[in-house]
Protein backbone atom coordinates (compact mmCIF):
# COMPACT_ATOMS: atom_id res chain seq x y z
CA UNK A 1 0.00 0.00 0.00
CA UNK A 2 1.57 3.71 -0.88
CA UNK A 3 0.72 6.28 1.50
CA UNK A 4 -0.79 9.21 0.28
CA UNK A 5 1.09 12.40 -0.13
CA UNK A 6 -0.42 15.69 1.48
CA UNK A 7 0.47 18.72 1.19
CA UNK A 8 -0.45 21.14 4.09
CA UNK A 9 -0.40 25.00 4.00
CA UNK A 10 1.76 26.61 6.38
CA UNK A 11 -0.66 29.16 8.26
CA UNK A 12 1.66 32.38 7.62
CA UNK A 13 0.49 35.40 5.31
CA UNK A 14 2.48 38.99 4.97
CA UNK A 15 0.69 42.04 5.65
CA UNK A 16 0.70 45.30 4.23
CA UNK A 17 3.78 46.09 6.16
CA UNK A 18 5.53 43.18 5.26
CA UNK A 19 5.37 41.49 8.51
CA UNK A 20 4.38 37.99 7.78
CA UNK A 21 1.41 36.49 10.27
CA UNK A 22 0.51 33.28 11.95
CA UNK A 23 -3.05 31.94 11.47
CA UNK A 24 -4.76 34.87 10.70
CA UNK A 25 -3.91 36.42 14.20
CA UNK A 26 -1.11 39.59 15.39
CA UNK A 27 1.66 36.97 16.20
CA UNK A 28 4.17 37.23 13.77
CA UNK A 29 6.71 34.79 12.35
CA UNK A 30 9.44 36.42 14.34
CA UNK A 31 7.47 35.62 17.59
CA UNK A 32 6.93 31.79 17.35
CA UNK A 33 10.46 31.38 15.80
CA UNK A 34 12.43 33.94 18.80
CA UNK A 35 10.34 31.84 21.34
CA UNK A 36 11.60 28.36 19.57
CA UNK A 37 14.89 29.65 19.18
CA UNK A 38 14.72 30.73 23.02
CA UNK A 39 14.23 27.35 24.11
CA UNK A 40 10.24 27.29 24.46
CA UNK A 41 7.99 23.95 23.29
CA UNK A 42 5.10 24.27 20.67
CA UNK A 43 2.98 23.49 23.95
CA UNK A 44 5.02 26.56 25.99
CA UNK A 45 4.21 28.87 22.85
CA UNK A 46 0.71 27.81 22.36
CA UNK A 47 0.06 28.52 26.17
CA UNK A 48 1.66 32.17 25.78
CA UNK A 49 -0.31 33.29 22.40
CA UNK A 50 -3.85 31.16 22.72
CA UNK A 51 -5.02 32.92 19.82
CA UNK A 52 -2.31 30.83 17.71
CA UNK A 53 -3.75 26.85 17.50
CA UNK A 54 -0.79 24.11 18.40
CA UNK A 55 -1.13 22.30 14.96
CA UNK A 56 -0.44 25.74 13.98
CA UNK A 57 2.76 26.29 15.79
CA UNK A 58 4.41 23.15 14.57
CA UNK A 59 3.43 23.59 11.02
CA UNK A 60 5.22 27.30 11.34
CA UNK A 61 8.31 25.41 13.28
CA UNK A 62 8.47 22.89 10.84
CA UNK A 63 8.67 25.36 8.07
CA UNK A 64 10.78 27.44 9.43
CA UNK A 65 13.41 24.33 10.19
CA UNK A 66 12.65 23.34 6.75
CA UNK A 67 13.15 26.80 5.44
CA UNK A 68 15.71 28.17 7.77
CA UNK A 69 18.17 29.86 5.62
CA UNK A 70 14.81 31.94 4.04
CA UNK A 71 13.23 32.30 7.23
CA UNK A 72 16.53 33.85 8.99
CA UNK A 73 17.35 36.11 6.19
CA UNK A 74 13.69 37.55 6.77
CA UNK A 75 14.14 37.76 10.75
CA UNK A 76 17.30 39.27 9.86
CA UNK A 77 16.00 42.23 7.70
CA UNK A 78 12.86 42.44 10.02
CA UNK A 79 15.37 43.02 12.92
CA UNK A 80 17.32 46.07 10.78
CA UNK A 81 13.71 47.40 9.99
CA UNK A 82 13.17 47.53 13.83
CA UNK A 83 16.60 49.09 14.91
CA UNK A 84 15.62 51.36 11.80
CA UNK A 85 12.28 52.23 13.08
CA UNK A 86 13.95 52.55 16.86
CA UNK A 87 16.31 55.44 15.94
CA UNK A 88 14.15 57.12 13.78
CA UNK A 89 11.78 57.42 16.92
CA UNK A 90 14.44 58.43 19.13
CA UNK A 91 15.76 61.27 16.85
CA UNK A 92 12.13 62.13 16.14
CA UNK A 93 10.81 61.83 19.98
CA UNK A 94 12.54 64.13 22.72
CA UNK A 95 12.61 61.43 25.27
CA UNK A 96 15.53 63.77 27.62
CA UNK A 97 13.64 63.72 31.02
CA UNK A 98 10.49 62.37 30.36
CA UNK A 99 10.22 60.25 33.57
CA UNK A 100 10.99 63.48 35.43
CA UNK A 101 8.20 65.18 33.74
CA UNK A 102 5.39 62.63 33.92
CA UNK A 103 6.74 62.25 37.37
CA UNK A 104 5.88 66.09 38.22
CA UNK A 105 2.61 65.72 36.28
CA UNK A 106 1.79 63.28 38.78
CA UNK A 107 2.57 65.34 41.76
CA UNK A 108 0.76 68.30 40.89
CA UNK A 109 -2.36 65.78 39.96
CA UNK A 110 -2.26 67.66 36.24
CA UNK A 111 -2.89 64.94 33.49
């Protein structure tokens, strides 16, 4: 007897942004693969985002062990994008003293 072959789609899709998505939720790619990476269990991650399903999170490990050379040339940019992003926002943002200020804001009860 020959076993069938399947083919299963791997629950990830890129948004607008170009952050790619697991099964249709806000947890990226980068998140179940950092927590993987990290050490955690498909049962560990599953418990931490609920919204992701388990059969979920081992399809997206699987692909990304499958696909690791793609997948870490993606976290890789996605990590230069952030650090990007990051000092933009600091240059942009006068953050100098803020925790002094919203800690006077709070002592003169002025919101």
């Amino acid at each position: 007897m020959v076993a069938p072959t399947v083919r299963e789609i791997v629950p990830i899709k890129m948004n607008k942004d170009g952050a790619i998505l697991v099964s249709k939720t806000r947890v990226t790619l980068d998140t179940i693969v950092g927590a993987f990476n990290d050490g955690a269990t498909a049962e560990e991650i599953a418990h931490q985002y609920p919204s992701v399903p388990l059969a979920d999170i081992y399809s997206v490990i699987g692909y990304y062990l499958r696909q690791k050379k793609q997948v870490d040339a993606y976290l890789k940019r996605r990590a230069k994008q952030a650090k990007e992003i990051r000092k933009f926002n600091e240059e942009r943002l006068n953050t100098s003293g803020i925790r002094e200020r919203l800690l006077a804001r709070s002592k003169t009860g002025r919101k």
